[in-house]
PDB file of N, CA and C in Angstrom:
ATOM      1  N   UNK A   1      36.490  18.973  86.810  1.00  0.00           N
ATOM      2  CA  UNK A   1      36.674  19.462  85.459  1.00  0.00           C
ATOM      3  C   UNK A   1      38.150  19.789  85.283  1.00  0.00           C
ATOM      4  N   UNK A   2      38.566  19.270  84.465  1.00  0.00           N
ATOM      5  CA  UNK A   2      40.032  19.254  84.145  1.00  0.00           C
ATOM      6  C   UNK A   2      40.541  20.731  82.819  1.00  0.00           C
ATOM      7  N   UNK A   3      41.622  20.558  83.342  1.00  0.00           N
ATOM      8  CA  UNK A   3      42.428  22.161  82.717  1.00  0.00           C
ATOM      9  C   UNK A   3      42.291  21.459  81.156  1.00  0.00           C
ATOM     10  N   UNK A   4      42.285  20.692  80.702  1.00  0.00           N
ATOM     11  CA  UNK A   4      41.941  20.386  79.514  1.00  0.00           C
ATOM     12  C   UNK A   4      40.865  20.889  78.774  1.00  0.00           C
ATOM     13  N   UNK A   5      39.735  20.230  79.562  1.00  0.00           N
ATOM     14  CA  UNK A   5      38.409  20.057  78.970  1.00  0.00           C
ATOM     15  C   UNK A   5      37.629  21.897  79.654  1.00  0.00           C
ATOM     16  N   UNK A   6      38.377  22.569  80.579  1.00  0.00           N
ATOM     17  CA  UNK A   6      38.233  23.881  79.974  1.00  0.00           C
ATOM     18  C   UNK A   6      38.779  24.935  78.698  1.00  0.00           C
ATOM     19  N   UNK A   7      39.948  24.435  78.086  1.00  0.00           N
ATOM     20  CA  UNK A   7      40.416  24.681  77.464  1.00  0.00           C
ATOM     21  C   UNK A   7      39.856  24.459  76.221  1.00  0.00           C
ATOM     22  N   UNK A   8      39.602  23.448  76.042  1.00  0.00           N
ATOM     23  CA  UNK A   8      38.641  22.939  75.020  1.00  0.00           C
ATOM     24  C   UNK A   8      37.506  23.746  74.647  1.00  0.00           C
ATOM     25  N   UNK A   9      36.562  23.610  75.595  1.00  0.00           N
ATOM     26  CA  UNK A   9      35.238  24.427  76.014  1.00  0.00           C
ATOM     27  C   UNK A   9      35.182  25.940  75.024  1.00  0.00           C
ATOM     28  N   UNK A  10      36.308  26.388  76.170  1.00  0.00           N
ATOM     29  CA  UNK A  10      37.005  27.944  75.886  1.00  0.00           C
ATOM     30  C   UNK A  10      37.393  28.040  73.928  1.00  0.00           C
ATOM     31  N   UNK A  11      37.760  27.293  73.993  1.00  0.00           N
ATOM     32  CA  UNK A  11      38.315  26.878  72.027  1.00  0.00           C
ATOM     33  C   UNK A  11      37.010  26.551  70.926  1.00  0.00           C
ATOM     34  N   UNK A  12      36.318  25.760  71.733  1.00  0.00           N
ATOM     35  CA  UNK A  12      34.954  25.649  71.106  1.00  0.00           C
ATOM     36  C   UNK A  12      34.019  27.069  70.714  1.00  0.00           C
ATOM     37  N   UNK A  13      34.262  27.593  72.396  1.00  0.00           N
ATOM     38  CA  UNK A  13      33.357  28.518  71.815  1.00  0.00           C
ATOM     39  C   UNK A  13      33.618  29.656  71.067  1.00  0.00           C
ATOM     40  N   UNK A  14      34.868  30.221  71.199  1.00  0.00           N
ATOM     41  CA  UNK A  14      35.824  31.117  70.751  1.00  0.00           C
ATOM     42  C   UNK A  14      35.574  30.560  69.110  1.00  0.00           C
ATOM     43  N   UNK A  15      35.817  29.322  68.523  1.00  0.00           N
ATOM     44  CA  UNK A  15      35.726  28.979  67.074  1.00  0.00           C
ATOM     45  C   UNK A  15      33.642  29.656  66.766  1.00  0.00           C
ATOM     46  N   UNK A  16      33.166  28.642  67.645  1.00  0.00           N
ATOM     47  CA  UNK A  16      31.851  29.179  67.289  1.00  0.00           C
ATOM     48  C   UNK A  16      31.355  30.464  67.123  1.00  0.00           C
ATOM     49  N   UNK A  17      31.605  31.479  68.075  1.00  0.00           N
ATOM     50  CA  UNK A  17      31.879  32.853  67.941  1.00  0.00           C
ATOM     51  C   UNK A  17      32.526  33.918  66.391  1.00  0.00           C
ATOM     52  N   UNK A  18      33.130  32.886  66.189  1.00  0.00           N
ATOM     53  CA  UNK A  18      33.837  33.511  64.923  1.00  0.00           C
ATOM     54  C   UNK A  18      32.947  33.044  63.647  1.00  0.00           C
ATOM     55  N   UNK A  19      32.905  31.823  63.706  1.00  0.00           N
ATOM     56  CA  UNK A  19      31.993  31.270  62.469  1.00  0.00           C
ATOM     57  C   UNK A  19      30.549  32.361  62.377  1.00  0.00           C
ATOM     58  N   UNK A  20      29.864  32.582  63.588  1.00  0.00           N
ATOM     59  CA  UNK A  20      28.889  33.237  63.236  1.00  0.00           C
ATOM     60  C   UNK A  20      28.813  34.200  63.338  1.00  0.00           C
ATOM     61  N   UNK A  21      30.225  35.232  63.994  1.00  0.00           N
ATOM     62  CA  UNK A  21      30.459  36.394  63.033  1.00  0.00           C
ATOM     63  C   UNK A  21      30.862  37.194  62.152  1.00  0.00           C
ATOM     64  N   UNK A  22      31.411  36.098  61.523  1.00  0.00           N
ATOM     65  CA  UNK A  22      31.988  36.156  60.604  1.00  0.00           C
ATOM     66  C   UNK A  22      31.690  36.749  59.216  1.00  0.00           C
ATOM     67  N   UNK A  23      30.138  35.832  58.549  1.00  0.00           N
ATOM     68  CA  UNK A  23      29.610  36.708  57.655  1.00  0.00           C
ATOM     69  C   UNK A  23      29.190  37.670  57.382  1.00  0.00           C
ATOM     70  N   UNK A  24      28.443  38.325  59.000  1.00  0.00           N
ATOM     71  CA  UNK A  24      28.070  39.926  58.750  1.00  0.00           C
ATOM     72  C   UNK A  24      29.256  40.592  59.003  1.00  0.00           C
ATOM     73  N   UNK A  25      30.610  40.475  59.755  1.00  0.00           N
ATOM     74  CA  UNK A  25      31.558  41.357  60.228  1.00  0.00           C
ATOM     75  C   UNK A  25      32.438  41.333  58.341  1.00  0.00           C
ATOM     76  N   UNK A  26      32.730  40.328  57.849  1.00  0.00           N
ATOM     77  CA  UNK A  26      33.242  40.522  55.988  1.00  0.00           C
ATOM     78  C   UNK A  26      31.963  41.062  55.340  1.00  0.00           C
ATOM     79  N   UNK A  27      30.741  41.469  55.471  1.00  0.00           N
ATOM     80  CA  UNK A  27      29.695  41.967  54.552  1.00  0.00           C
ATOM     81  C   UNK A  27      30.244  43.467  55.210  1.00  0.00           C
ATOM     82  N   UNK A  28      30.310  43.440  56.438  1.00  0.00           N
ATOM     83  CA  UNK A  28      30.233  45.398  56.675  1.00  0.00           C
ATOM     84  C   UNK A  28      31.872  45.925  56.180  1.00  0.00           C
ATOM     85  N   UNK A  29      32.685  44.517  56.493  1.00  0.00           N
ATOM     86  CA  UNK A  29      34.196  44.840  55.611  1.00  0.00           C
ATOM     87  C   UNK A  29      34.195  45.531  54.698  1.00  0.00           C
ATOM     88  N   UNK A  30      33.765  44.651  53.746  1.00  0.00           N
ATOM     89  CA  UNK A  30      33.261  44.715  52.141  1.00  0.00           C
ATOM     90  C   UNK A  30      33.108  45.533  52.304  1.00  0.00           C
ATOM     91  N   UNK A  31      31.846  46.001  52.000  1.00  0.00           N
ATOM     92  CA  UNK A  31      30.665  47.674  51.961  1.00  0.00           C
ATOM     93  C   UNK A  31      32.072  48.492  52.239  1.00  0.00           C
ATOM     94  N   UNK A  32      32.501  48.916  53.438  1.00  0.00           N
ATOM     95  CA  UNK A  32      33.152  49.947  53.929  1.00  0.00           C
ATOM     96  C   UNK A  32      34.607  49.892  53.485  1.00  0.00           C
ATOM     97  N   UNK A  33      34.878  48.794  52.897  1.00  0.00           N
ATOM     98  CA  UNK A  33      36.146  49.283  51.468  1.00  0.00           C
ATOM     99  C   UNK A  33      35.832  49.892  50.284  1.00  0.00           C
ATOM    100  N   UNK A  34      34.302  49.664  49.947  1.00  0.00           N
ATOM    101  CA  UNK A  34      33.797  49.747  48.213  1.00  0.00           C
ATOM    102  C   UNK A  34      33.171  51.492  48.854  1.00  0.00           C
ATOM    103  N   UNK A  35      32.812  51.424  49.792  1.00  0.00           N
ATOM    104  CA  UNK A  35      32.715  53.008  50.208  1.00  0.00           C
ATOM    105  C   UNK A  35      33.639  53.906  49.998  1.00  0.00           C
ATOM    106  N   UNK A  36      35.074  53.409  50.991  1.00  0.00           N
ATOM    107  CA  UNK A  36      36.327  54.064  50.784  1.00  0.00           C
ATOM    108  C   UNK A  36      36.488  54.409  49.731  1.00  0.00           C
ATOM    109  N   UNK A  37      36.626  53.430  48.708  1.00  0.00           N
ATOM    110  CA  UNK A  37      37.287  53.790  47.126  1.00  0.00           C
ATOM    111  C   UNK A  37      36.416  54.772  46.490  1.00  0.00           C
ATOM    112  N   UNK A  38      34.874  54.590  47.022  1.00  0.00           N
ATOM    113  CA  UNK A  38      33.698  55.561  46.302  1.00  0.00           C
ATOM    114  C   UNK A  38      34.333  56.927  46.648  1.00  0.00           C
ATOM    115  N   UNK A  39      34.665  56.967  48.038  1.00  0.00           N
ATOM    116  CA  UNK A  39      34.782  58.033  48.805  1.00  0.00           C
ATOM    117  C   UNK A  39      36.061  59.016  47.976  1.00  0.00           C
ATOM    118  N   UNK A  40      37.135  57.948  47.587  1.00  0.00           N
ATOM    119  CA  UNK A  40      38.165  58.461  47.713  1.00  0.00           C
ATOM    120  C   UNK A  40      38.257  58.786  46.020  1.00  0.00           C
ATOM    121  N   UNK A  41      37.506  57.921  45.411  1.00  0.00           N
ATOM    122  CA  UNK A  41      37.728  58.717  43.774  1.00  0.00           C
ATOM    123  C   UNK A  41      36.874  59.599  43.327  1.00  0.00           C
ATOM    124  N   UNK A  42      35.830  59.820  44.140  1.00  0.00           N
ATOM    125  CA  UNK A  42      35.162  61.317  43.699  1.00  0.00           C
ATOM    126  C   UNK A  42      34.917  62.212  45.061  1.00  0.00           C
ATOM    127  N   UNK A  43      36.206  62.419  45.901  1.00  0.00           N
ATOM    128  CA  UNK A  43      36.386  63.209  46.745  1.00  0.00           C
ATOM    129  C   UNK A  43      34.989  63.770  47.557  1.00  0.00           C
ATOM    130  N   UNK A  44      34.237  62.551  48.061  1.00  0.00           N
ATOM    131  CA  UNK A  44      33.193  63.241  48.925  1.00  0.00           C
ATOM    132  C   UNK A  44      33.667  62.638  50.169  1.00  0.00           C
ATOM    133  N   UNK A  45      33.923  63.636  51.343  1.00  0.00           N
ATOM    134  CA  UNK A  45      34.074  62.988  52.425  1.00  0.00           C
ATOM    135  C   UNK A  45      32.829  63.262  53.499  1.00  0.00           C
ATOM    136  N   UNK A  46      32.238  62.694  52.662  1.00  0.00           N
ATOM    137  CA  UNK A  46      30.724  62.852  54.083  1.00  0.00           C
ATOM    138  C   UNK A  46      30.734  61.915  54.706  1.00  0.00           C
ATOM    139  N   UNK A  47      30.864  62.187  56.105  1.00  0.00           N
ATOM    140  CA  UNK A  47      30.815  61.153  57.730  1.00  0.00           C
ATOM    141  C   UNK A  47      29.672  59.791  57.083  1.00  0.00           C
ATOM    142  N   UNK A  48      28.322  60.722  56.922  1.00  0.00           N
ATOM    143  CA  UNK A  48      27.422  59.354  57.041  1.00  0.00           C
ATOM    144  C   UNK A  48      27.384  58.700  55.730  1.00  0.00           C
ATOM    145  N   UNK A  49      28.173  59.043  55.029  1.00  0.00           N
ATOM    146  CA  UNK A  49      28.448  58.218  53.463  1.00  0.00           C
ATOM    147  C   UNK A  49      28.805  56.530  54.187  1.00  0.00           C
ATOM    148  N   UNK A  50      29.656  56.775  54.962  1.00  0.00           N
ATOM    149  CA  UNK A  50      30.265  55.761  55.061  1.00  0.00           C
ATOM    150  C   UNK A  50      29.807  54.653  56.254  1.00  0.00           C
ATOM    151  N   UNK A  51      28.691  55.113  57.025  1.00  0.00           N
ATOM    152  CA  UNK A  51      27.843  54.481  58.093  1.00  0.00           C
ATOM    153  C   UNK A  51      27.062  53.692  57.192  1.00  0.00           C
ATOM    154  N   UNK A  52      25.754  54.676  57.135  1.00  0.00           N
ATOM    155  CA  UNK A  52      24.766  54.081  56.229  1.00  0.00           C
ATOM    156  C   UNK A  52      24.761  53.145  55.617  1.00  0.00           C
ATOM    157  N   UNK A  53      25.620  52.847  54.447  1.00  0.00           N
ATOM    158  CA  UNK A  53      25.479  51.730  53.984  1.00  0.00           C
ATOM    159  C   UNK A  53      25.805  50.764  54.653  1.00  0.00           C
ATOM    160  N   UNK A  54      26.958  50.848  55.363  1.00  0.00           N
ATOM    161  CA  UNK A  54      27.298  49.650  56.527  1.00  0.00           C
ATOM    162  C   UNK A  54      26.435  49.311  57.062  1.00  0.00           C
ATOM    163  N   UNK A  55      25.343  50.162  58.036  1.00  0.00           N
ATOM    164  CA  UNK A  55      24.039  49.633  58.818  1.00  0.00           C
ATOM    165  C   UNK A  55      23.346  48.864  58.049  1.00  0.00           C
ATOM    166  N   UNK A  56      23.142  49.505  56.973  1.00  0.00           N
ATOM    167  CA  UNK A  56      22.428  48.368  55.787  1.00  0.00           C
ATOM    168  C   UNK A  56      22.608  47.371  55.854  1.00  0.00           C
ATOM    169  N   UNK A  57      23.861  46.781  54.935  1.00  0.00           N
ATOM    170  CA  UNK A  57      24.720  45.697  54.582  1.00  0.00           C
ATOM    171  C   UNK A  57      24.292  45.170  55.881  1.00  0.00           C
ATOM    172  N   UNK A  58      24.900  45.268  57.090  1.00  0.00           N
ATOM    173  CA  UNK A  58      24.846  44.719  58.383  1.00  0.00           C
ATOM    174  C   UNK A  58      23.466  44.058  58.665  1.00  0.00           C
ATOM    175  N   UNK A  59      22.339  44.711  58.372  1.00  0.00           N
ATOM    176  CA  UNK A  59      20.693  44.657  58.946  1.00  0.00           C
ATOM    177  C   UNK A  59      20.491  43.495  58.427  1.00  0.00           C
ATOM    178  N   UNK A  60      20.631  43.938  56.853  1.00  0.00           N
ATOM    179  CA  UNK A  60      19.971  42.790  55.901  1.00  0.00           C
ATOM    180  C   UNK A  60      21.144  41.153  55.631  1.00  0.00           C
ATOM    181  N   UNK A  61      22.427  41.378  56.472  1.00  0.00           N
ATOM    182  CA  UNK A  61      23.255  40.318  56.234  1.00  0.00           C
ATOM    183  C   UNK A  61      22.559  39.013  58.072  1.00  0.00           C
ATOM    184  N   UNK A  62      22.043  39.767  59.028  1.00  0.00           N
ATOM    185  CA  UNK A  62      21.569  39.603  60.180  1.00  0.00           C
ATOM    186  C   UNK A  62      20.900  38.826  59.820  1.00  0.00           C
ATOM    187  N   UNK A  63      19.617  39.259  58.789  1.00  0.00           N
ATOM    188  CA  UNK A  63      18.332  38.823  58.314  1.00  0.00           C
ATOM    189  C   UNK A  63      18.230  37.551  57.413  1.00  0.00           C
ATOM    190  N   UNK A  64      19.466  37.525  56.422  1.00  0.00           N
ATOM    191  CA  UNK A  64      19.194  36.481  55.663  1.00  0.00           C
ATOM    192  C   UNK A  64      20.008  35.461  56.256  1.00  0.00           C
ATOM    193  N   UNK A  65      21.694  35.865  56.827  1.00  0.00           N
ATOM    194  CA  UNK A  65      22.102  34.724  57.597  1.00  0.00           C
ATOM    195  C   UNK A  65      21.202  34.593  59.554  1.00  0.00           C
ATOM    196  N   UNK A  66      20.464  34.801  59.687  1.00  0.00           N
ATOM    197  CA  UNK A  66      20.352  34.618  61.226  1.00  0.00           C
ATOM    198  C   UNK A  66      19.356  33.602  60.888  1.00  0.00           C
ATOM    199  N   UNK A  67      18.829  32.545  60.159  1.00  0.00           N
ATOM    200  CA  UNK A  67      18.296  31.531  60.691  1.00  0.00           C
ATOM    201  C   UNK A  67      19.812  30.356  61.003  1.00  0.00           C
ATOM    202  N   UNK A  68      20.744  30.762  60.067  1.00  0.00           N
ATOM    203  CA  UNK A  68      22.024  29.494  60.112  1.00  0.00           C
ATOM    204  C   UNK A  68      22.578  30.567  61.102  1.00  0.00           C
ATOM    205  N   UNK A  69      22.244  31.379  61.680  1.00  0.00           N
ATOM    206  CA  UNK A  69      23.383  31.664  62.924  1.00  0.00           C
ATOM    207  C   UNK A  69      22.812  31.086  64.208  1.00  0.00           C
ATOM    208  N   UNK A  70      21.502  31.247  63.926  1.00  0.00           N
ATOM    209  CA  UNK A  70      20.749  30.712  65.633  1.00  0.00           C
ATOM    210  C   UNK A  70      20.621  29.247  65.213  1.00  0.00           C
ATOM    211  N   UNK A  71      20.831  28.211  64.064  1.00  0.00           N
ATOM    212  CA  UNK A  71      21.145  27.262  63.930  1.00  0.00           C
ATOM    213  C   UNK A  71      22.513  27.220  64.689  1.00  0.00           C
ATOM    214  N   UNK A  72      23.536  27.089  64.312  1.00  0.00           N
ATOM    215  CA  UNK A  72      24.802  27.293  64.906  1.00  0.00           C
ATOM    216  C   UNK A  72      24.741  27.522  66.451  1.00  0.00           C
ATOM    217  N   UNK A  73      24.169  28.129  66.980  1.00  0.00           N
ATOM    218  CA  UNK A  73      24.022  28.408  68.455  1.00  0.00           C
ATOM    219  C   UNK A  73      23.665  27.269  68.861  1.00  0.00           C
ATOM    220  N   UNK A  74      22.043  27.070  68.581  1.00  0.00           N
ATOM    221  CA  UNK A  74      21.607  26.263  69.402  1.00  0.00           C
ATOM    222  C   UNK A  74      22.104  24.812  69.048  1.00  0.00           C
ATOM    223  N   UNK A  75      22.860  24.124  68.274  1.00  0.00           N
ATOM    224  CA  UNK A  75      23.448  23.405  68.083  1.00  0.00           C
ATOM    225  C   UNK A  75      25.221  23.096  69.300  1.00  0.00           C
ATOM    226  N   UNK A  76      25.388  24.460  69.443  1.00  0.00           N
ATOM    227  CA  UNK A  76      26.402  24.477  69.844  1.00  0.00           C
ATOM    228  C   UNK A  76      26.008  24.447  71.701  1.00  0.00           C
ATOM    229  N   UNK A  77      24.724  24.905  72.229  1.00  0.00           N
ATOM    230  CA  UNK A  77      24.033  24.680  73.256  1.00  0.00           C
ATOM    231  C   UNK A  77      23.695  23.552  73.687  1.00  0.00           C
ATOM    232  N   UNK A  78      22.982  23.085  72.303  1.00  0.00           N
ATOM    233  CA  UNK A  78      22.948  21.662  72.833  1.00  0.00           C
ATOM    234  C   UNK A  78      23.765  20.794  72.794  1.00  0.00           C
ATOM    235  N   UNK A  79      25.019  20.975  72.308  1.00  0.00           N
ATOM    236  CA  UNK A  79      26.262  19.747  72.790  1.00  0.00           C
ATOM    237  C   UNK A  79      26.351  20.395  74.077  1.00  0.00           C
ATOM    238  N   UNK A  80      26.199  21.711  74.539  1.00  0.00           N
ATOM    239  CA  UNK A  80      27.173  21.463  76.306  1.00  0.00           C
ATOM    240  C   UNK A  80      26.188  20.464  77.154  1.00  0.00           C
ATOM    241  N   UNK A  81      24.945  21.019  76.990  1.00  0.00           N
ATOM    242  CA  UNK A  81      23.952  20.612  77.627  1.00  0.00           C
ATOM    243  C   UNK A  81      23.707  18.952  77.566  1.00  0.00           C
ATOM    244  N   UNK A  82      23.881  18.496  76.184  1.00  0.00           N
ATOM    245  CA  UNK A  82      24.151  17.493  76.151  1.00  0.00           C
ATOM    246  C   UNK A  82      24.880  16.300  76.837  1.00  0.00           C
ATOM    247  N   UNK A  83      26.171  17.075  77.084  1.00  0.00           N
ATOM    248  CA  UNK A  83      27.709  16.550  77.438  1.00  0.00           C
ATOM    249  C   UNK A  83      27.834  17.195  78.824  1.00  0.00           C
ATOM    250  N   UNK A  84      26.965  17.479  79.970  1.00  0.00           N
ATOM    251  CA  UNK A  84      27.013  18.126  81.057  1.00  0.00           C
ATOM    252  C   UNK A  84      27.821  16.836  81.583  1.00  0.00           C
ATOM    253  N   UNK A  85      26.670  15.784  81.776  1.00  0.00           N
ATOM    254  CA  UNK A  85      27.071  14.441  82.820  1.00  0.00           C
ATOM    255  C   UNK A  85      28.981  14.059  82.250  1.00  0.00           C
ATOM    256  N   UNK A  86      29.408  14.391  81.428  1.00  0.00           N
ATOM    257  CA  UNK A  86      30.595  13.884  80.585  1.00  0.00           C
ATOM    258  C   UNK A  86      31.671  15.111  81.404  1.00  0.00           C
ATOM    259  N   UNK A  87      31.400  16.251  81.114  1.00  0.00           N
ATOM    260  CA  UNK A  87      31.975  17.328  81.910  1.00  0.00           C
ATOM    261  C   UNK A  87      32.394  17.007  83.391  1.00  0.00           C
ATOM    262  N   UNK A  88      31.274  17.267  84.393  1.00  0.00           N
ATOM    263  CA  UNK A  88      30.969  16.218  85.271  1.00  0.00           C
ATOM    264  C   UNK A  88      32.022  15.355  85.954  1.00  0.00           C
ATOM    265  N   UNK A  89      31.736  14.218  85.272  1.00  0.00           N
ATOM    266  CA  UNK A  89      32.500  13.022  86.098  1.00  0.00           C
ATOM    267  C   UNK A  89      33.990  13.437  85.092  1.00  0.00           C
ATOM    268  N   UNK A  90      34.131  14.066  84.197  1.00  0.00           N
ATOM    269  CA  UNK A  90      35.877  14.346  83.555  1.00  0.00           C
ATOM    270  C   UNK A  90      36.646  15.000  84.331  1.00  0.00           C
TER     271      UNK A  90
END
């Protein structure tokens, strides 16, 4: 296995990683800026103001994107698995 085609590997998965966390990590973004500003123009600074809804946002962003995230996975599983013998003799 060549310093390449680990590199690659390493790049692949690092991109894949991001793609599928991407949408819930900008949904709890979101939320916890539109919190801030809640927070900050009618001066409530309560700790779990600013959780809560995040867990939310987060639960239900899991729920509606996690069939295209475990799409994405196992897609991305089955090219290594695929491409073992290619790995292999490279």
């Amino acid at each position: 296995m060549s310093y390449e085609l680990v590199i690659f590997l390493g790049r692949e998965a690092l991109q894949t990683i991001l793609l599928v966390t991407a949408p819930v990590l900008g949904l709890g973004l979101l939320t916890g800026l539109l919190v801030s500003i809640f927070q900050a123009t009618t001066q409530i600074q309560e700790q779990t103001l600013a959780f809560i809804p995040k867990i939310v946002v987060v639960l239900v962003s899991i729920v509606v994107f996690g069939p295209w995230i475990l799409r994405v996975l196992v897609d991305f599983v089955e090219t290594l698995y695929n491409n073992i013998p290619y790995y292999l003799a490279g």
